[in-house]
C-alpha atoms as a PDB file:
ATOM      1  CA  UNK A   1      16.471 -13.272  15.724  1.00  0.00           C
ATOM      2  CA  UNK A   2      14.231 -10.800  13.803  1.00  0.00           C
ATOM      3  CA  UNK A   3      15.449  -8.352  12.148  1.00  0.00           C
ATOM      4  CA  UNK A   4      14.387  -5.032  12.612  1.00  0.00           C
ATOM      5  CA  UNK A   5      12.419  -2.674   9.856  1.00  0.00           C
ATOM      6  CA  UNK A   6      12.538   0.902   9.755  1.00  0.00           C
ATOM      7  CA  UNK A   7       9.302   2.118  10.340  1.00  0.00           C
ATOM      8  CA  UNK A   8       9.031   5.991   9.198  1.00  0.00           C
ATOM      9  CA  UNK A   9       5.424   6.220  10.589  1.00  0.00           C
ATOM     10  CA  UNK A  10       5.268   7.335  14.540  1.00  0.00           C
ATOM     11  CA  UNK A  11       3.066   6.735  17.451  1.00  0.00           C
ATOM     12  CA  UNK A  12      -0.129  10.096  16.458  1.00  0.00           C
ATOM     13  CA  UNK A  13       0.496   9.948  12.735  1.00  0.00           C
ATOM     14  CA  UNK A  14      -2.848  10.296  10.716  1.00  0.00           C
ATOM     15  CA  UNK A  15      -2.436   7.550   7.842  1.00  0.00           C
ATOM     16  CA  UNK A  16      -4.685   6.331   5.096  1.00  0.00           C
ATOM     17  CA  UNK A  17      -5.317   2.549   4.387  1.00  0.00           C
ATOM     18  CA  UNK A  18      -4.147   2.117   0.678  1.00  0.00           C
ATOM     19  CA  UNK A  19      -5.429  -1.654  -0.112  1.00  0.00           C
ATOM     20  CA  UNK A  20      -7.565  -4.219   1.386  1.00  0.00           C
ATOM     21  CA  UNK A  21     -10.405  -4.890   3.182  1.00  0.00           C
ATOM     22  CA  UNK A  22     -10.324  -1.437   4.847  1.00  0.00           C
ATOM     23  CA  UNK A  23      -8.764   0.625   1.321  1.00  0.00           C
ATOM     24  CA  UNK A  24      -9.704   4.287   1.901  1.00  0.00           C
ATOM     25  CA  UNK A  25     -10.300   4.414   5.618  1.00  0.00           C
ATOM     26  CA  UNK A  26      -8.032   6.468   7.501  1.00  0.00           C
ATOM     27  CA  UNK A  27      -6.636   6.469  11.588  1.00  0.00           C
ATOM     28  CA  UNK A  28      -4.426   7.028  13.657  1.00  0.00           C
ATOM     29  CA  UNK A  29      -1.548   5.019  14.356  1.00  0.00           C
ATOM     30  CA  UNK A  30      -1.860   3.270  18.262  1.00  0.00           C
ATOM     31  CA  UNK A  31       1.461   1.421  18.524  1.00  0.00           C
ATOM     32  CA  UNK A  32       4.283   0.107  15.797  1.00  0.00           C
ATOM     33  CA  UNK A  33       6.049  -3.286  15.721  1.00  0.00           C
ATOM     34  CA  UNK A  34       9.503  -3.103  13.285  1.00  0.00           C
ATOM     35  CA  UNK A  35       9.851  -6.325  14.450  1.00  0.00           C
ATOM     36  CA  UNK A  36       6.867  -7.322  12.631  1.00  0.00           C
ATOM     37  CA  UNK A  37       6.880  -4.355  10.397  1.00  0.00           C
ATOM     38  CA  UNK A  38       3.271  -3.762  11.105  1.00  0.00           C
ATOM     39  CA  UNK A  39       1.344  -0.865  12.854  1.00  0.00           C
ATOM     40  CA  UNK A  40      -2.066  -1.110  14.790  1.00  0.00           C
ATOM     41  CA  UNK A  41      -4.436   1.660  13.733  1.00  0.00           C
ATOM     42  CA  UNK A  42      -7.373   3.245  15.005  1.00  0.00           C
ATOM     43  CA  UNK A  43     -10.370   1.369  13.817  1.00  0.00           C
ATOM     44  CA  UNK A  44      -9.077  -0.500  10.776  1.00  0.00           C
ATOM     45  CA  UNK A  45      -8.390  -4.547  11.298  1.00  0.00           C
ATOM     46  CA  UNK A  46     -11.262  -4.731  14.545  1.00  0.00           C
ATOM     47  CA  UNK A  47     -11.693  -8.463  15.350  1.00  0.00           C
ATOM     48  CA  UNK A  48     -13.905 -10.371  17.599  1.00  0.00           C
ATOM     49  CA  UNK A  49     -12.316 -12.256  20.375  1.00  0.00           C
ATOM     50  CA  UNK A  50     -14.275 -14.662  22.644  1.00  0.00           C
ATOM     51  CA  UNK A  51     -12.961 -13.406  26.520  1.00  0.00           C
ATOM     52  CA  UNK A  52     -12.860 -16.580  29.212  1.00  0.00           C
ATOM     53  CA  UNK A  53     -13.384 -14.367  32.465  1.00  0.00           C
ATOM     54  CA  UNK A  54     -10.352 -13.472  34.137  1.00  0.00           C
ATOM     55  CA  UNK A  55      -9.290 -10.644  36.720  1.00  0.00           C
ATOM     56  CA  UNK A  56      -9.208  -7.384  33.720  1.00  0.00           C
ATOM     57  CA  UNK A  57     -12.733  -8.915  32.126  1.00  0.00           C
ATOM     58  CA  UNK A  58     -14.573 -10.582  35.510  1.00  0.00           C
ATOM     59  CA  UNK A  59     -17.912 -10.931  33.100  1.00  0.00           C
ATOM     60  CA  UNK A  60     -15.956 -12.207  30.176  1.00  0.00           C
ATOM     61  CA  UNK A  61     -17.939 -12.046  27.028  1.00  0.00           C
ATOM     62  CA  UNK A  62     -17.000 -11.209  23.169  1.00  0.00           C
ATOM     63  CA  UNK A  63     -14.253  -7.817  22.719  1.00  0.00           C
ATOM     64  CA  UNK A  64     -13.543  -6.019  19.866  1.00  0.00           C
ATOM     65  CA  UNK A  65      -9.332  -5.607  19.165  1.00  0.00           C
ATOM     66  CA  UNK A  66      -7.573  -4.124  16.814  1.00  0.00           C
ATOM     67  CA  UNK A  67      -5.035  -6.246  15.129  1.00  0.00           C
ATOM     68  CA  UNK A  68      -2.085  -5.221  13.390  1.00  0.00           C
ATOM     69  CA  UNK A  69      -1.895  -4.736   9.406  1.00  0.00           C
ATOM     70  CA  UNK A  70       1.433  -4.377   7.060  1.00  0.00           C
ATOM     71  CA  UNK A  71       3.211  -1.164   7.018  1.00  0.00           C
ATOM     72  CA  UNK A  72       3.271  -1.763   3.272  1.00  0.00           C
ATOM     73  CA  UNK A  73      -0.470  -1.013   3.341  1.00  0.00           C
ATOM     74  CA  UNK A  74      -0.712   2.095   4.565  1.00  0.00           C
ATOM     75  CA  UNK A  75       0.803   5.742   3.740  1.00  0.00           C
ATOM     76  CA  UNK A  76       0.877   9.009   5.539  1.00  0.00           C
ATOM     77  CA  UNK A  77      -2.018  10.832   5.199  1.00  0.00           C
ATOM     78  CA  UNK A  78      -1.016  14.528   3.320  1.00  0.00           C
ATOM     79  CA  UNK A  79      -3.629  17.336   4.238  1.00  0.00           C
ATOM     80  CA  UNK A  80      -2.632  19.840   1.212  1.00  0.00           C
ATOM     81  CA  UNK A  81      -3.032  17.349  -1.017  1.00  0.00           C
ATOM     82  CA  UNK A  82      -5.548  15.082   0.641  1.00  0.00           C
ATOM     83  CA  UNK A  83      -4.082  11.985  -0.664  1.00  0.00           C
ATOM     84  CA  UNK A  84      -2.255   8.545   0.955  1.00  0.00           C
ATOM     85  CA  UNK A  85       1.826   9.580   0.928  1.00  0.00           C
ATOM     86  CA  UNK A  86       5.219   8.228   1.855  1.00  0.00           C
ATOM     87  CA  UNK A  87       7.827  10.151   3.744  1.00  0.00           C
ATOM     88  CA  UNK A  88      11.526  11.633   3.133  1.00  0.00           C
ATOM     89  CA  UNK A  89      13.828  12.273   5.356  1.00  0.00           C
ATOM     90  CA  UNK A  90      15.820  15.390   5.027  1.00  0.00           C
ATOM     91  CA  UNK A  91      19.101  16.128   7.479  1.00  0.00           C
ATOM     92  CA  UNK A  92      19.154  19.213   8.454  1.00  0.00           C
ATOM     93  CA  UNK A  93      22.437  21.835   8.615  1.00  0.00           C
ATOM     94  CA  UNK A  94      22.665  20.512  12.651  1.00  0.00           C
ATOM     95  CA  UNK A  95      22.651  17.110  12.053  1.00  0.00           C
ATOM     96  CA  UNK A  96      18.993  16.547  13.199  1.00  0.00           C
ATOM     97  CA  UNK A  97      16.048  14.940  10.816  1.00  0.00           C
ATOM     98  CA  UNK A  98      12.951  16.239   9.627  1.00  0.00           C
ATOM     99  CA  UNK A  99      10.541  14.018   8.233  1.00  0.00           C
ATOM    100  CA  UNK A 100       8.806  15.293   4.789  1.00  0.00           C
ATOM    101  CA  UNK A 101       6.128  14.140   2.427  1.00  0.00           C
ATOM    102  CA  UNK A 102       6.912  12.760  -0.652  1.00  0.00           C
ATOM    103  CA  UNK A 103       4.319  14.540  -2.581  1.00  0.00           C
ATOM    104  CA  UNK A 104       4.195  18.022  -1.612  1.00  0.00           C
ATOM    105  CA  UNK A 105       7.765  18.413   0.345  1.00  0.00           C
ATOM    106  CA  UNK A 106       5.994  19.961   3.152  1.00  0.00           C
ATOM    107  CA  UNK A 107       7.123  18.801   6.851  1.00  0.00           C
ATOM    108  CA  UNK A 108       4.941  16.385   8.677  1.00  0.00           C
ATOM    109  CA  UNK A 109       4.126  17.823  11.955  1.00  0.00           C
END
């Protein structure tokens, strides 16, 4: 069995790509695997893939996809300070969460 990461990034979260092929670009996050501890983002990691025809693609052909990269490669994108960050979690007085950049302590929307 897999074990399961804890993935602070959501589903609509604007991040920036800190290293690789892609450093600098930023997206927004499609879909999250803590399985895999990897999250697909918007036009970073596109790859080719050769389509036989089938019932979704009836002309087949080549597709672009975007593949999953590491979690560890990417950080929140903060718009006060306009800079890659990672996130804190602060409980609040009723028990609930609130998820906070690391840099400027300002809540993530």
């Amino acid at each position: 069995m897999n074990k399961m990461y804890k993935i602070k990034l959501s589903k609509g979260d604007t991040v920036i790509v800190r290293s690789g092929k892609y450093k600098g670009k930023t997206g927004k996050v499609l879909s999250t695997s803590p399985s895999n501890n990897t999250v697909t983002v918007e036009g970073v990691n596109v790859v080719k893939k050769h389509q036989k025809p089938n019932n979704s693609y009836p002309q087949g052909g080549i597709i672009d996809i975007t593949k999953p990269i590491s979690v560890s490669k990417v950080g929140i994108y903060d718009p006060s300070t306009k800079q890659a960050s990672r996130i804190k979690l602060k409980t609040n007085a009723d028990g609930t969460k609130t998820r906070l950049f690391a840099k400027s302590g300002k809540e993530i929307k």
